[in-house]
PDB file of N, CA and C in Angstrom:
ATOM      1  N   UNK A   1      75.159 190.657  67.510  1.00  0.00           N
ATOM      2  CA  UNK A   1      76.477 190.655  66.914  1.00  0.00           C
ATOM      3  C   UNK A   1      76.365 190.992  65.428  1.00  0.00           C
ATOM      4  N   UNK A   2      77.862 191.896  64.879  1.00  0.00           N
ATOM      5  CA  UNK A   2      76.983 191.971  63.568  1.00  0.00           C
ATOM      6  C   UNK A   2      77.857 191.394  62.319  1.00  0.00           C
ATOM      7  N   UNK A   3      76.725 190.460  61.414  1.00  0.00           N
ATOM      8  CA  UNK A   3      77.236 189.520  60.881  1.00  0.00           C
ATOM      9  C   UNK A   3      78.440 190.454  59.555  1.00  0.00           C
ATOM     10  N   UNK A   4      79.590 189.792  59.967  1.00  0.00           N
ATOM     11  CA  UNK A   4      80.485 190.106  58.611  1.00  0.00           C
ATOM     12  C   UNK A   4      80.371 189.686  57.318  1.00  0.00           C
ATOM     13  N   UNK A   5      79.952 188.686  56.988  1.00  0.00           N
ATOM     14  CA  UNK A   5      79.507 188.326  55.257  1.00  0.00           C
ATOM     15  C   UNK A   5      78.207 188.717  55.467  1.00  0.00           C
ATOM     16  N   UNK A   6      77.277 190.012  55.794  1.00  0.00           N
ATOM     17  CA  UNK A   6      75.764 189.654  55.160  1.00  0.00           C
ATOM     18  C   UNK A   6      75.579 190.282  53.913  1.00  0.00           C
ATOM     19  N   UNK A   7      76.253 191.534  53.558  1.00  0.00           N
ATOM     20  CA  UNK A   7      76.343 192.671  52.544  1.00  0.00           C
ATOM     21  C   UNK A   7      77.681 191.781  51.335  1.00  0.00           C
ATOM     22  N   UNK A   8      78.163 190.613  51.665  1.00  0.00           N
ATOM     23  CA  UNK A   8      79.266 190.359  50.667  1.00  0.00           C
ATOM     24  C   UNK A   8      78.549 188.752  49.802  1.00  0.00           C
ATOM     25  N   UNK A   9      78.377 188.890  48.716  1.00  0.00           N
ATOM     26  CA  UNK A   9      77.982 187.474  47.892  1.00  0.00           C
ATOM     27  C   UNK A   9      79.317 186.364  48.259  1.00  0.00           C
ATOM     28  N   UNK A  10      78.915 185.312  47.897  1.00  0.00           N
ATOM     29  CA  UNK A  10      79.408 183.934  47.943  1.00  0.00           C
ATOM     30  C   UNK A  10      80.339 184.052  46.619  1.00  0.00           C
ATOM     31  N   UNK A  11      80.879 184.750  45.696  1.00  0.00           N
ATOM     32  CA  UNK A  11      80.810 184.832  44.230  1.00  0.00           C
ATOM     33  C   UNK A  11      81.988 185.904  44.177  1.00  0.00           C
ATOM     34  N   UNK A  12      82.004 186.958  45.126  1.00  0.00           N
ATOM     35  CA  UNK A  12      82.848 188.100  45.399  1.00  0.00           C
ATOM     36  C   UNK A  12      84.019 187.390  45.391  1.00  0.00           C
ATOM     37  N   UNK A  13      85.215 188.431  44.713  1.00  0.00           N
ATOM     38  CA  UNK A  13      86.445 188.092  45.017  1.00  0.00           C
ATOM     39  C   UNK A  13      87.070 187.990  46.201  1.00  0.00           C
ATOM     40  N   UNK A  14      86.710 188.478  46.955  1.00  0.00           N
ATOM     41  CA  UNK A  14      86.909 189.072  48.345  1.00  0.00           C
ATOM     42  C   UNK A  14      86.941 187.823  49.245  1.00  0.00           C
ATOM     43  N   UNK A  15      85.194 187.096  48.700  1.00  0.00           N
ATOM     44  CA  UNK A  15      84.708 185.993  49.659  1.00  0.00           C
ATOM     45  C   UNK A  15      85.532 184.864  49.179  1.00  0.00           C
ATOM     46  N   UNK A  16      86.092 184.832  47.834  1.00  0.00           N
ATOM     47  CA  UNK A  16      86.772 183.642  47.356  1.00  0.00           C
ATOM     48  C   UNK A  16      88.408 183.570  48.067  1.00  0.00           C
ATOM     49  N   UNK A  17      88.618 184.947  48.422  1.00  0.00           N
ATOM     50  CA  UNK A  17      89.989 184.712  49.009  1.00  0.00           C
ATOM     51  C   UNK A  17      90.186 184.848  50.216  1.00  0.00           C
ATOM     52  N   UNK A  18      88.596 184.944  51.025  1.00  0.00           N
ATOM     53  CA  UNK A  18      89.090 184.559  52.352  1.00  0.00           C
ATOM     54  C   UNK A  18      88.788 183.077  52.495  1.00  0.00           C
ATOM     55  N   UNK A  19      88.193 182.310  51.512  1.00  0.00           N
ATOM     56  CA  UNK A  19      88.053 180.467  51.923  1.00  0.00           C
ATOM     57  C   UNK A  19      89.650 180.013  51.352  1.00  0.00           C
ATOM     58  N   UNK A  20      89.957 178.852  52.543  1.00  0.00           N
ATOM     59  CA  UNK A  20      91.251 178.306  52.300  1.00  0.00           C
ATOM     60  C   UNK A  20      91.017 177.253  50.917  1.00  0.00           C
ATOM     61  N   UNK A  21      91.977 177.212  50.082  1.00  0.00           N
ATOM     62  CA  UNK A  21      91.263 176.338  48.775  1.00  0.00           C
ATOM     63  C   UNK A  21      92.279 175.017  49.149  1.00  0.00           C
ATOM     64  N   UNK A  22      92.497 174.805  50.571  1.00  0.00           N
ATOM     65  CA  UNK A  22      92.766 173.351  50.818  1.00  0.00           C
ATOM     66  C   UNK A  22      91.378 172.418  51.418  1.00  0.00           C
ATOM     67  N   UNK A  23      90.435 173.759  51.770  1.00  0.00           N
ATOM     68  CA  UNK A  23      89.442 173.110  52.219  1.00  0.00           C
ATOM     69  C   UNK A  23      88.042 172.867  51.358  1.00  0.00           C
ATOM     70  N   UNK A  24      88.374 173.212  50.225  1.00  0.00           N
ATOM     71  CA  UNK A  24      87.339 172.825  49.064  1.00  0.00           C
ATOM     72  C   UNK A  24      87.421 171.228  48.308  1.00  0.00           C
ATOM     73  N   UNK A  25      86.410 170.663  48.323  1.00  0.00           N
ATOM     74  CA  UNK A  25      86.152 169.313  47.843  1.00  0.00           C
ATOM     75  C   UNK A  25      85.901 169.772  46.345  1.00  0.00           C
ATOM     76  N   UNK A  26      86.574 168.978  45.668  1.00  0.00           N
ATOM     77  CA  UNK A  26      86.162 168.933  44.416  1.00  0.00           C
ATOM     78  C   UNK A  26      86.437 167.605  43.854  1.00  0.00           C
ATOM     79  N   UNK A  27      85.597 167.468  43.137  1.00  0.00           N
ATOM     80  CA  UNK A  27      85.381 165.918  42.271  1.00  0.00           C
ATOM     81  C   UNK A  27      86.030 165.732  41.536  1.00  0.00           C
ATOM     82  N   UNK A  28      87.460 164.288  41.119  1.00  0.00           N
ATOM     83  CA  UNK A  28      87.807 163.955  40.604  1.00  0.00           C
ATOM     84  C   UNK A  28      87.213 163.543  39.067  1.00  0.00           C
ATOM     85  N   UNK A  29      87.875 163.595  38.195  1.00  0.00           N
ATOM     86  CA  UNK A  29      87.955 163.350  36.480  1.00  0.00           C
ATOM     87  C   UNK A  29      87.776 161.671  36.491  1.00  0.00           C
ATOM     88  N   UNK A  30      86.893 161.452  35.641  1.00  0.00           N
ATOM     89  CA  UNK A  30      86.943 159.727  35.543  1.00  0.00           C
ATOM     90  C   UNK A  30      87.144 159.434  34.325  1.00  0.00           C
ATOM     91  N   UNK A  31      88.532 159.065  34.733  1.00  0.00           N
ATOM     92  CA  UNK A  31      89.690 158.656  33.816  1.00  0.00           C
ATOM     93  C   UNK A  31      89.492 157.281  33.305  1.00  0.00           C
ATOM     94  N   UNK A  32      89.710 157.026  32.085  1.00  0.00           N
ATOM     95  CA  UNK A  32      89.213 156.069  31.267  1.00  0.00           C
ATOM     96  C   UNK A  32      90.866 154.925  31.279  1.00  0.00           C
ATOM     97  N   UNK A  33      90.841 154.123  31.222  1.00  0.00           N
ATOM     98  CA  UNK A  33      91.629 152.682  31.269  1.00  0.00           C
ATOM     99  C   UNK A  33      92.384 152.822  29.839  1.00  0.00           C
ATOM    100  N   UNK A  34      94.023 153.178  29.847  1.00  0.00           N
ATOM    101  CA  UNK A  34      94.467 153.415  28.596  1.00  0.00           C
ATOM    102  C   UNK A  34      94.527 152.416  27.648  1.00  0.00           C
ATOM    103  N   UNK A  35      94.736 150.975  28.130  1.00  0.00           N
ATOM    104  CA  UNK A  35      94.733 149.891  27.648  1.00  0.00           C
ATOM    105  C   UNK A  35      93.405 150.051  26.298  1.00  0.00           C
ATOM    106  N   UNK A  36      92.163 149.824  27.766  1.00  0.00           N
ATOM    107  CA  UNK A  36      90.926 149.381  26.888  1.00  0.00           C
ATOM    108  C   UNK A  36      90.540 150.810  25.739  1.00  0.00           C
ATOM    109  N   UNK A  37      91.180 152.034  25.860  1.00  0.00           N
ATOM    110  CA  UNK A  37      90.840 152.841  25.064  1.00  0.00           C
ATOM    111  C   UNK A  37      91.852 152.569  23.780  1.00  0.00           C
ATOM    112  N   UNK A  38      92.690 152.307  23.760  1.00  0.00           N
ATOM    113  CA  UNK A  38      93.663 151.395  22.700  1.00  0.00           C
ATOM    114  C   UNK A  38      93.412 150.460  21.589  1.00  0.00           C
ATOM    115  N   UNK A  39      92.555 149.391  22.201  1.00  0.00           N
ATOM    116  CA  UNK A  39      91.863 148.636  21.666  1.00  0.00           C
ATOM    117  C   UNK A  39      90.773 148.471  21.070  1.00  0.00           C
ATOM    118  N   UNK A  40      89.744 149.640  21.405  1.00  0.00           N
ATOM    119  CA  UNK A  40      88.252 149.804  20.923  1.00  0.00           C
ATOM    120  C   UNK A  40      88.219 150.627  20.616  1.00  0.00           C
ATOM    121  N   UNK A  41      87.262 151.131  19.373  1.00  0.00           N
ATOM    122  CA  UNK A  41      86.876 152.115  18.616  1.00  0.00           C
ATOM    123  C   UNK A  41      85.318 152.862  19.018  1.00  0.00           C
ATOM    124  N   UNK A  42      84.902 154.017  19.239  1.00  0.00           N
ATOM    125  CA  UNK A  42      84.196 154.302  19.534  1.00  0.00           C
ATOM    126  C   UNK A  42      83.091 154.840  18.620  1.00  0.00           C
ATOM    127  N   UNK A  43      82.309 154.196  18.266  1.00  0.00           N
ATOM    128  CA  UNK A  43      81.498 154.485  17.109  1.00  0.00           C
ATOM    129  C   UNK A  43      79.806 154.464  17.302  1.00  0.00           C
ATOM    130  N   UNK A  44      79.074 155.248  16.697  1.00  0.00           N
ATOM    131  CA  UNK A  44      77.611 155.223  17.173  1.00  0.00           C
ATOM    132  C   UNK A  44      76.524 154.271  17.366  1.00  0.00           C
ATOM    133  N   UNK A  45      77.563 152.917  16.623  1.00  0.00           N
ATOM    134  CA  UNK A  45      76.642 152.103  17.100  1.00  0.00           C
ATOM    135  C   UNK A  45      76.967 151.022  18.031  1.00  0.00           C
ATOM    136  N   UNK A  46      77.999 151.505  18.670  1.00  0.00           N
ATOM    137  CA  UNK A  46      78.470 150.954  19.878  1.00  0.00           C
ATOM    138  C   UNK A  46      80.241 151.062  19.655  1.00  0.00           C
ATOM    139  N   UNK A  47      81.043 150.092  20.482  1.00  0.00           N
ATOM    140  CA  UNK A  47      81.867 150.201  20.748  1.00  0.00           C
ATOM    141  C   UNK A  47      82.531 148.801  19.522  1.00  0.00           C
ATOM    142  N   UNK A  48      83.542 148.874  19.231  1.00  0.00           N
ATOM    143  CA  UNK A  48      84.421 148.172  18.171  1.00  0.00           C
ATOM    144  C   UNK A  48      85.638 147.556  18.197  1.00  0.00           C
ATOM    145  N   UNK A  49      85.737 146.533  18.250  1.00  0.00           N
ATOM    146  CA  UNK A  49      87.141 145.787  18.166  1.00  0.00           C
ATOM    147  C   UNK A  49      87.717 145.107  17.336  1.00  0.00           C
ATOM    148  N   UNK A  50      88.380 144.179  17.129  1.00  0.00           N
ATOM    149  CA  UNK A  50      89.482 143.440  16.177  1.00  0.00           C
ATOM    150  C   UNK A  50      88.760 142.324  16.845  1.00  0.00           C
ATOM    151  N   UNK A  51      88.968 141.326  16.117  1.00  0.00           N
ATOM    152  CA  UNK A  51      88.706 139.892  16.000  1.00  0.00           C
ATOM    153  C   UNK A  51      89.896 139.467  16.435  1.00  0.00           C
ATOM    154  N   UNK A  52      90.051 138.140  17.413  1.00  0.00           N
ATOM    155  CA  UNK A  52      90.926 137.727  18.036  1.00  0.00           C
ATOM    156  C   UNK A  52      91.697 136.472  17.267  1.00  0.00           C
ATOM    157  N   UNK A  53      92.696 136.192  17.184  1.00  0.00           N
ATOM    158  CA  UNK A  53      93.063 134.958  16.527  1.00  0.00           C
ATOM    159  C   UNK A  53      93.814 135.482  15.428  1.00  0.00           C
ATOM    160  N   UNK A  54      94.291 136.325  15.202  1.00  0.00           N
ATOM    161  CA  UNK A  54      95.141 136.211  13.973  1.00  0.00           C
ATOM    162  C   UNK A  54      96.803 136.499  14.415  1.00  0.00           C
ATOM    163  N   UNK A  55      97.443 136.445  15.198  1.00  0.00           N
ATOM    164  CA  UNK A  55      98.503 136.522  15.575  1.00  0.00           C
ATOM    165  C   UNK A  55      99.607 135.869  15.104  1.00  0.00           C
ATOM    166  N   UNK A  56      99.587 134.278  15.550  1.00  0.00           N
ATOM    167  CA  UNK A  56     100.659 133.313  15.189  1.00  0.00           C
ATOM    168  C   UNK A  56      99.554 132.104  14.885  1.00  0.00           C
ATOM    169  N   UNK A  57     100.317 130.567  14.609  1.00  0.00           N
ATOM    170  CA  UNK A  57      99.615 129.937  14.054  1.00  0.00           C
ATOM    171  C   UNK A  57      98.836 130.066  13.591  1.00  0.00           C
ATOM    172  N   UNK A  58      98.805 130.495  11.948  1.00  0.00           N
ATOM    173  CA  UNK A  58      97.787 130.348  11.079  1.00  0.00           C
ATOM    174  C   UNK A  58      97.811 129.563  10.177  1.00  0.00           C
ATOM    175  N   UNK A  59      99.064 128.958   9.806  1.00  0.00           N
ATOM    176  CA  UNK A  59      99.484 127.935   8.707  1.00  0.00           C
ATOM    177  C   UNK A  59      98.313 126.850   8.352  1.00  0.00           C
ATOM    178  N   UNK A  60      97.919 126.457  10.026  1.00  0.00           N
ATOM    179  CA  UNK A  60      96.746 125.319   9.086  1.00  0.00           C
ATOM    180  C   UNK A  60      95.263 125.910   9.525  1.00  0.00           C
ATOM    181  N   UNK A  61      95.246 126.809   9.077  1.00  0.00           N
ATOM    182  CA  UNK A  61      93.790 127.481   8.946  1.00  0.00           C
ATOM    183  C   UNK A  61      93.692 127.788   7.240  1.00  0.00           C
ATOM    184  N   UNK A  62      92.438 127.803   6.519  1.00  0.00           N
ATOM    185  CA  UNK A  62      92.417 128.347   5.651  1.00  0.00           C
ATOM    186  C   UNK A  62      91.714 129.597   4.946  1.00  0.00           C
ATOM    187  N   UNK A  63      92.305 130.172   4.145  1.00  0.00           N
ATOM    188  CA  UNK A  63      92.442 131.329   3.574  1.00  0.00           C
ATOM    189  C   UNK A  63      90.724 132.111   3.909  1.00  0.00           C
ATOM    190  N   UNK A  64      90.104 131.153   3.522  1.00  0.00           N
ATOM    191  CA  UNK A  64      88.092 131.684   3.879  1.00  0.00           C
ATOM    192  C   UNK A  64      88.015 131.629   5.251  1.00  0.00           C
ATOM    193  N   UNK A  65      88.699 130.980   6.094  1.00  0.00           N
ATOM    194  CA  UNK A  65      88.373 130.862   7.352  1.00  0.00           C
ATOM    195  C   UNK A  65      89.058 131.852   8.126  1.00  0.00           C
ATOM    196  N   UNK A  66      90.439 132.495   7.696  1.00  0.00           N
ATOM    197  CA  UNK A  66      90.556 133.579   8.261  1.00  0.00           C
ATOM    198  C   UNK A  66      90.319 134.800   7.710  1.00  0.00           C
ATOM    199  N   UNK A  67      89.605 134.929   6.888  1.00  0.00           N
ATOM    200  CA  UNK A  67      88.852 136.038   6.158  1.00  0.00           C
ATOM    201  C   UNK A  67      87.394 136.439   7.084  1.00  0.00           C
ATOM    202  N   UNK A  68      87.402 135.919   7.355  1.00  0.00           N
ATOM    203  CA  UNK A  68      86.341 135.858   9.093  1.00  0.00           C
ATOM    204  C   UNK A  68      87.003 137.068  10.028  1.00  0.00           C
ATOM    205  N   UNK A  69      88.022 136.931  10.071  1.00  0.00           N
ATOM    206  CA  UNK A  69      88.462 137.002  11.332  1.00  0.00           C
ATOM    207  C   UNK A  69      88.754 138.530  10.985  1.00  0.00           C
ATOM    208  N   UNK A  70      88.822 138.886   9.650  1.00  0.00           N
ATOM    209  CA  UNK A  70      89.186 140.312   9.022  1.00  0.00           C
ATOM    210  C   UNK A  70      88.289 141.417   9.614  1.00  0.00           C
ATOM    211  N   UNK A  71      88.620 142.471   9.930  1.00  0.00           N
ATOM    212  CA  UNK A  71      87.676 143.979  10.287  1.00  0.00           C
ATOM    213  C   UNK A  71      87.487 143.921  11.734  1.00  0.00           C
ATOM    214  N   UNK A  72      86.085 144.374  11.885  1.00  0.00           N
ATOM    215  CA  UNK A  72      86.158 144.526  13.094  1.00  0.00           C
ATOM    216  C   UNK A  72      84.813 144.091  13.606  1.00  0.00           C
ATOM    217  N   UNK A  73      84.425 143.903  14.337  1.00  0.00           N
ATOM    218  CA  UNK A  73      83.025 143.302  15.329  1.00  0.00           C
ATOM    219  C   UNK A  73      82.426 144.398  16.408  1.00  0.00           C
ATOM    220  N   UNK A  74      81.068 144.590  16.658  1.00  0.00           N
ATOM    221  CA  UNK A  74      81.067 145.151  17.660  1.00  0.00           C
ATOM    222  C   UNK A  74      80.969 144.253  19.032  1.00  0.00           C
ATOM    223  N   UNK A  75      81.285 145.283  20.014  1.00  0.00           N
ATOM    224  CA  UNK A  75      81.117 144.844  21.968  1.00  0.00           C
ATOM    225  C   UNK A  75      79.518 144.325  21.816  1.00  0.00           C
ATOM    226  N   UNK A  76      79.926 143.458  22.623  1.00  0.00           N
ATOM    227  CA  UNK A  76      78.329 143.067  23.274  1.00  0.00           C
ATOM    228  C   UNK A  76      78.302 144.024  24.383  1.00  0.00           C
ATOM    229  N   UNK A  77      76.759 143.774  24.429  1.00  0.00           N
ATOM    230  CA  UNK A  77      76.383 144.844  26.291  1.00  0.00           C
ATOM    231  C   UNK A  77      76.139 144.037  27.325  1.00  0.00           C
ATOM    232  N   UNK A  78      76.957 142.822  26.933  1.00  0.00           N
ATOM    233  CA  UNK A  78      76.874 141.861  28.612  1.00  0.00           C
ATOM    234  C   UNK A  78      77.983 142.744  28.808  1.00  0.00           C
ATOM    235  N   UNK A  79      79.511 143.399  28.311  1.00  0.00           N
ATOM    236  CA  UNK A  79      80.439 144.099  29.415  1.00  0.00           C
ATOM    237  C   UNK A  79      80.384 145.226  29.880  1.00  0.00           C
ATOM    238  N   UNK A  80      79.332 144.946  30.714  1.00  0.00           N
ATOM    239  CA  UNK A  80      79.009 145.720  32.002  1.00  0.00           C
ATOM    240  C   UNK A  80      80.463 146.241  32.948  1.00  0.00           C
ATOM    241  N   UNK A  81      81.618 145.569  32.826  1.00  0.00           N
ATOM    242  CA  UNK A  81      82.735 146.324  33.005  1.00  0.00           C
ATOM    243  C   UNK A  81      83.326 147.133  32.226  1.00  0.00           C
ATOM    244  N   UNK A  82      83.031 146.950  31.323  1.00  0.00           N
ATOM    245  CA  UNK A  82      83.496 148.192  30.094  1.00  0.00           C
ATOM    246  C   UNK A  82      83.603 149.601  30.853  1.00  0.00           C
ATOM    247  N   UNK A  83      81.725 149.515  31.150  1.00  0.00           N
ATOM    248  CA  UNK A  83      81.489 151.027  31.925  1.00  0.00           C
ATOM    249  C   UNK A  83      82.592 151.777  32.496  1.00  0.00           C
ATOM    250  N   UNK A  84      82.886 150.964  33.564  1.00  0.00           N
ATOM    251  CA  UNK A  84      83.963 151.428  34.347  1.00  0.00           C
ATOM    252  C   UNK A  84      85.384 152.039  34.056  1.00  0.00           C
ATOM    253  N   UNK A  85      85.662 150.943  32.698  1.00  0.00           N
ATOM    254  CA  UNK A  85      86.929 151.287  32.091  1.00  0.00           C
ATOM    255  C   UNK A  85      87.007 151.953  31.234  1.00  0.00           C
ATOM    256  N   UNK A  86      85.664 152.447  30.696  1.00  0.00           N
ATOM    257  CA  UNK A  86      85.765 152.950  29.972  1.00  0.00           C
ATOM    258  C   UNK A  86      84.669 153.797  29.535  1.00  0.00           C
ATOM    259  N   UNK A  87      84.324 154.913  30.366  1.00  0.00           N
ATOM    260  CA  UNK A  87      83.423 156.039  31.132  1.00  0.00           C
ATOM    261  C   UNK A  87      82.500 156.847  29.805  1.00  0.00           C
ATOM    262  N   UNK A  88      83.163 157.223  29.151  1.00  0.00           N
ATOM    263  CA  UNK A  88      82.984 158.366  28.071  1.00  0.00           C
ATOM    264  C   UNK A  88      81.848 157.719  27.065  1.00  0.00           C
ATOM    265  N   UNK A  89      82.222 156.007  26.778  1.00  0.00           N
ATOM    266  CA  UNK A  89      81.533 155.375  25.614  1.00  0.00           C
ATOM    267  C   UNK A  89      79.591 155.872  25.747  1.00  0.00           C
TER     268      UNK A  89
END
């Protein structure tokens, strides 16, 4: 029998428009968690956040003690969920 693709590449226009492109698998984008990209800064020596606690009630805290709480901190690498949420870091 004689084969119809042997003289045509995989690459040809020809060969690209006889495959149905409902039947091509292609790999989804791993999309990063908008939240956690919101919140953290991505910087070379890891990942960066805000210090928690300064919101409401601060009245009886004092002035050195929330001067602490100022800038930013880096992620630890126990969050091993980070990964997930946040792919690119």
């Amino acid at each position: 029998m004689l084969n119809l693709f042997s003289n045509i590449s995989f690459k040809s226009t020809l060969f690209q428009k006889c495959i149905n492109p409902n039947l091509l698998q292609i790999r989804t984008k791993m999309k990063s968690h908008k939240a956690i990209t919101s919140r953290l800064i991505k910087r070379t020596s890891g990942l960066k956040r805000k210090h928690a606690g300064l919101n409401h009630g601060l009245g009886r805290f004092s002035t050195p003690s929330l001067k602490h709480l100022r800038g930013m901190t880096t992620v630890k690498k126990e969050g091993g969920y980070l990964k997930k949420m946040y792919p690119h870091a």
